[in-house]
Protein backbone atom coordinates (compact mmCIF):
# COMPACT_ATOMS: atom_id res chain seq x y z
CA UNK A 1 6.02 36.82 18.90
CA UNK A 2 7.17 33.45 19.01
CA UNK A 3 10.43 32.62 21.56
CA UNK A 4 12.74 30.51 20.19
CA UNK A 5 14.46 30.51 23.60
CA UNK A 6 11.28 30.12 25.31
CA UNK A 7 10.76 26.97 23.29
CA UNK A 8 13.53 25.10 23.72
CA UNK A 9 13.42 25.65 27.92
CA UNK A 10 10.08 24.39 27.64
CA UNK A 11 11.23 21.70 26.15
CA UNK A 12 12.89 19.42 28.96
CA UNK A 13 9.86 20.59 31.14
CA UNK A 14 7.29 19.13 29.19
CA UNK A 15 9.13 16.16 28.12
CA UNK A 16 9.40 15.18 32.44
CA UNK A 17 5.95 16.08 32.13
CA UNK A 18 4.90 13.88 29.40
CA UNK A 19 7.07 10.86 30.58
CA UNK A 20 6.21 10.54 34.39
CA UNK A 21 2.98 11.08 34.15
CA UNK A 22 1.12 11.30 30.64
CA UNK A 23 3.07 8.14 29.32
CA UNK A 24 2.27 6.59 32.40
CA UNK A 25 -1.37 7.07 32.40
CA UNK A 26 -1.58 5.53 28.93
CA UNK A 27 -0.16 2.90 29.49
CA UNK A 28 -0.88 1.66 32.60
CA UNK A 29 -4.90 3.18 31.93
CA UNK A 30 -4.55 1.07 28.24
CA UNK A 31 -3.53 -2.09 30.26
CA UNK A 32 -6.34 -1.98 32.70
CA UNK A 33 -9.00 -1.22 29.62
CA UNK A 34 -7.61 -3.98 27.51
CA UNK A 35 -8.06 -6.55 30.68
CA UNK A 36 -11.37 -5.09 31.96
CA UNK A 37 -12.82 -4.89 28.34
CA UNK A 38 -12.15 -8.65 27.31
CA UNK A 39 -13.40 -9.17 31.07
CA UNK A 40 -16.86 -6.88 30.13
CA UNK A 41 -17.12 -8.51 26.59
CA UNK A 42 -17.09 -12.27 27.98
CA UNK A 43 -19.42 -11.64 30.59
CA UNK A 44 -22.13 -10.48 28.84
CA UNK A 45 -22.22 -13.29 26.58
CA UNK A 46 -21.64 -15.95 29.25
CA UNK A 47 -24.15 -14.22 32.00
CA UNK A 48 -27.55 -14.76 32.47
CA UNK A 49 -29.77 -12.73 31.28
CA UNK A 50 -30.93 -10.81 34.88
CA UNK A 51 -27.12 -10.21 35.10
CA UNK A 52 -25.85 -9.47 32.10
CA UNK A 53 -28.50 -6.73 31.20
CA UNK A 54 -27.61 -4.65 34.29
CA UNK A 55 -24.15 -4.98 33.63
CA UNK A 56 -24.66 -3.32 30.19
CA UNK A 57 -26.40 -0.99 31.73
CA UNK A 58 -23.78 0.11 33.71
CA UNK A 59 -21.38 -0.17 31.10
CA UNK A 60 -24.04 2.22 28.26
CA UNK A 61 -24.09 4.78 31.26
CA UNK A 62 -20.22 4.93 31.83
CA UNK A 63 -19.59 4.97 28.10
CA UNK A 64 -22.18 7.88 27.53
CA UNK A 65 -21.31 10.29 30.12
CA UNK A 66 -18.65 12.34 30.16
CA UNK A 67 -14.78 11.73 31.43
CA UNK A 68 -14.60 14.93 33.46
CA UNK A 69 -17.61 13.61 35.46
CA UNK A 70 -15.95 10.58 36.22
CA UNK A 71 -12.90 11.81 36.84
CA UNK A 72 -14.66 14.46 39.47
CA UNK A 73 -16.80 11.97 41.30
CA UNK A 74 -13.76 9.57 41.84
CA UNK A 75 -11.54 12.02 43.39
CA UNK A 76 -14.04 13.66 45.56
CA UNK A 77 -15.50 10.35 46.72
CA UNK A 78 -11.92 8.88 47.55
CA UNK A 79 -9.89 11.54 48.83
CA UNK A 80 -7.26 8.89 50.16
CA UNK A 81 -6.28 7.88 46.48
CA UNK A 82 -4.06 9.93 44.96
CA UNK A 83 -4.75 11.95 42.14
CA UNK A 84 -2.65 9.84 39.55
CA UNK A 85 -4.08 7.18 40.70
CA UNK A 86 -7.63 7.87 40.39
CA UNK A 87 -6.71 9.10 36.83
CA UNK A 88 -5.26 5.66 35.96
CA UNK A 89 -8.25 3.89 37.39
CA UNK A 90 -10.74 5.98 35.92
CA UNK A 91 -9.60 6.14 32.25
CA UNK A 92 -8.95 2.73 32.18
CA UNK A 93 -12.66 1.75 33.64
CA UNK A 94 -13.77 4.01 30.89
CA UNK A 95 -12.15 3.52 28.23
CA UNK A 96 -13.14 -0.29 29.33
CA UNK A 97 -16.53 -0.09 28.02
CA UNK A 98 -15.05 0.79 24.60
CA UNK A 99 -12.65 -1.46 24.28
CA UNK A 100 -15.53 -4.14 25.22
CA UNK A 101 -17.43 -3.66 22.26
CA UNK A 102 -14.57 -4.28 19.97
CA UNK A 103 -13.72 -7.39 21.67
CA UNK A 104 -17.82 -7.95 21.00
CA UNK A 105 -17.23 -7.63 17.42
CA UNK A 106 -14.24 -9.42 17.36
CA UNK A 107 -16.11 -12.57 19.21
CA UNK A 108 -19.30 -12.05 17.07
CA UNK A 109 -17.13 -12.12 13.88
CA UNK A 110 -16.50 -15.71 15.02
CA UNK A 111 -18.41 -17.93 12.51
CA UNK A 112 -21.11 -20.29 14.41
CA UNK A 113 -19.40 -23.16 12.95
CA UNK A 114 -16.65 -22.96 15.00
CA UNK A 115 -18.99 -22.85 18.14
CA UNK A 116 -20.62 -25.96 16.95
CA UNK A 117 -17.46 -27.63 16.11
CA UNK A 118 -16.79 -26.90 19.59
CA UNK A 119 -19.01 -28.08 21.23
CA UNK A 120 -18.96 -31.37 19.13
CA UNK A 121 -15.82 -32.41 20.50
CA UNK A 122 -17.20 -31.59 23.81
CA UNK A 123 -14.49 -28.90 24.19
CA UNK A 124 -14.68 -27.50 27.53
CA UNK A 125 -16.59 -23.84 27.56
CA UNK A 126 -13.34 -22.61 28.92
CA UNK A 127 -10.55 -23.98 26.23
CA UNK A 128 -13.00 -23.11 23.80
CA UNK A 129 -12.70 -19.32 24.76
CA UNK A 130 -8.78 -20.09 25.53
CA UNK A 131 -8.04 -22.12 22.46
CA UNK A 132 -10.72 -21.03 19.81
CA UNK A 133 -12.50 -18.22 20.10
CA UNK A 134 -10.22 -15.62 21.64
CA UNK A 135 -6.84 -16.12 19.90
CA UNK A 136 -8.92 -14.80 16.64
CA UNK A 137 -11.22 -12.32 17.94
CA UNK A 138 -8.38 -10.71 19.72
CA UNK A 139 -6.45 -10.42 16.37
CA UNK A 140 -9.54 -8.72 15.23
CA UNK A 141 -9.61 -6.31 17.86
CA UNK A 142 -6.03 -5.70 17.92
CA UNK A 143 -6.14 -2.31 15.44
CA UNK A 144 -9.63 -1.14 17.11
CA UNK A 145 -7.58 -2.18 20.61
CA UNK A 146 -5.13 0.57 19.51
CA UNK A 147 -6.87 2.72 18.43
CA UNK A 148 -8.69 3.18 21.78
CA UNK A 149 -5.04 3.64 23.67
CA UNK A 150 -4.79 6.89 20.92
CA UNK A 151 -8.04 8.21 22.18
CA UNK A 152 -6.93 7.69 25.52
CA UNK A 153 -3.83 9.42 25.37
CA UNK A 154 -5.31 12.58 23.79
CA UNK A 155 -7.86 12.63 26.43
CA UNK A 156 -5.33 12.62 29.86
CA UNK A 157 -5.43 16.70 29.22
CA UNK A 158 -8.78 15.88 31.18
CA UNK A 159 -6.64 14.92 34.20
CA UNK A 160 -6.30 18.99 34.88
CA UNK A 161 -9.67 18.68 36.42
CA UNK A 162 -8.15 16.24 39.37
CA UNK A 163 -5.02 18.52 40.16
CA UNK A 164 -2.44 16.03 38.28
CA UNK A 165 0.47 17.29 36.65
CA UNK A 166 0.37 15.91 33.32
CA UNK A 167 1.69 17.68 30.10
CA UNK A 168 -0.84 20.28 28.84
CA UNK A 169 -0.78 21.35 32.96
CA UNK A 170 2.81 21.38 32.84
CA UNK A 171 2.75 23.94 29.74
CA UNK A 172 -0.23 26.07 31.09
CA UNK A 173 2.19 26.63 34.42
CA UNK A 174 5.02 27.13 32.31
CA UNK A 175 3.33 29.56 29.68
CA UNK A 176 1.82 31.92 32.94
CA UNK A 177 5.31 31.42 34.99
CA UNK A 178 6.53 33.08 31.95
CA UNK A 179 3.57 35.46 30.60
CA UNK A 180 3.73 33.48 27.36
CA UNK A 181 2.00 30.34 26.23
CA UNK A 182 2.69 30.06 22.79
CA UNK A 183 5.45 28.27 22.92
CA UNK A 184 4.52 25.65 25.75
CA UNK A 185 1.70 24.72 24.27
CA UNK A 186 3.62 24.51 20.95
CA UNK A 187 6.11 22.37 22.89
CA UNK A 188 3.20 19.98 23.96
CA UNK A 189 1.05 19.88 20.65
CA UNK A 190 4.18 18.45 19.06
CA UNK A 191 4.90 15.78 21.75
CA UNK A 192 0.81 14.70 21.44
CA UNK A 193 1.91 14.20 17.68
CA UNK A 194 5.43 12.89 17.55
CA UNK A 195 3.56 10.23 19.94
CA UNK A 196 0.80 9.40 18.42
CA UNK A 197 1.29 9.50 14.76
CA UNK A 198 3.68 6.76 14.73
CA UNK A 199 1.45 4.99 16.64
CA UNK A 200 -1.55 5.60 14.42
CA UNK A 201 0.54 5.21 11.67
CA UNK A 202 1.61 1.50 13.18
CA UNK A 203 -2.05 0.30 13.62
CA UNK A 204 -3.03 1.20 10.16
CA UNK A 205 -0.14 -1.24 9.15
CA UNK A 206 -1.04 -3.44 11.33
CA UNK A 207 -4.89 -3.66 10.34
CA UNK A 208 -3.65 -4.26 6.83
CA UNK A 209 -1.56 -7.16 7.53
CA UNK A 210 -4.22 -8.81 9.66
CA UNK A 211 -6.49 -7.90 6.74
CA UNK A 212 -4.93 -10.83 4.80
């Protein structure tokens, strides 16, 4: 049966949890993929061909293979980074590639006649990324952008596979400490929401007023 008691001493627990490490993953990993991504999307559009196609390649194969994997091969192959760490740097460098191709379809939602107007007032190439093309592709992007950072916060349960302590950990430890896990994992389902609805709720808003 379900512990009330149980519940509410999971409760500060999780909550640690959830703001020293989960939180802190997001945001930090949501930073890093929002820099890298822009980063990703400009290059292959400014690159030369024999660079630019390798770099999507690498990009397609991160973006296609599975967190855990990455996640694995990063900790075992640098054993002098800490665990958070490696979790921060490897979500972010994932969740990257994602975040690139909405900045793509942000940039390619640019109409050519703003390229060619441009380049007819022999704009530099780099104010006419600074003052032309990214200040509206990026308001584009902006509800796909968040989006993303929701994905990304569901997915730091995967950190379990590197040893870090993040929430769902927190309540698995807590649930056996206690031979119940009902109520941890209760604990931590409703934190995932009361987190992220607001926040999906918020970009839904947001994609309507930048609709208009």
């Amino acid at each position: 049966m379900f512990d009330s008691e149980l519940f509410l001493e999971a409760l500060p627990v999780l909550l640690k949890a959830f703001v020293e490490v989960t939180l802190v993953v997001t945001v930090l990993g949501s930073l890093l993929a929002a820099v890298l991504g822009l980063v990703w999307a400009i290059a292959l559009r400014e690159l030369p061909a024999a660079i630019g196609r390798p770099l999507r390649w690498v990009l397609d194969f991160i973006r296609m293979t599975p967190l855990p994997v990455h996640l694995l091969v990063v900790y075992y192959a640098f054993t002098q980074i800490s665990p958070k760490t490696v979790g921060i740097l490897v979500i972010g460098i994932h969740y990257s590639t994602y975040m690139a191709e909405s900045y793509r379809s942000g940039i390619d939602s640019i109409r050519s006649g703003q390229w060619e107007a441009a380049t007819a007032l022999s704009l530099p190439r780099s104010r006419t990324w600074r003052a032309v093309i990214l200040p509206q592709a990026i308001r584009n992007t902006l509800p796909s952008l968040g989006n993303w950072a929701i994905a990304m916060f569901k997915d730091t349960p995967f950190l379990i596979f590197i040893s870090v302590p993040e929430m769902v950990t927190a309540a698995r430890v807590f649930g056996g400490r206690n031979f119940s896990y009902i109520e941890a994992m209760t604990v931590a389902g409703l934190l995932f929401l009361l987190a992220s609805y607001p926040t999906a709720v918020l970009m839904q808003k947001l994609e309507k007023k930048l609709a208009y």
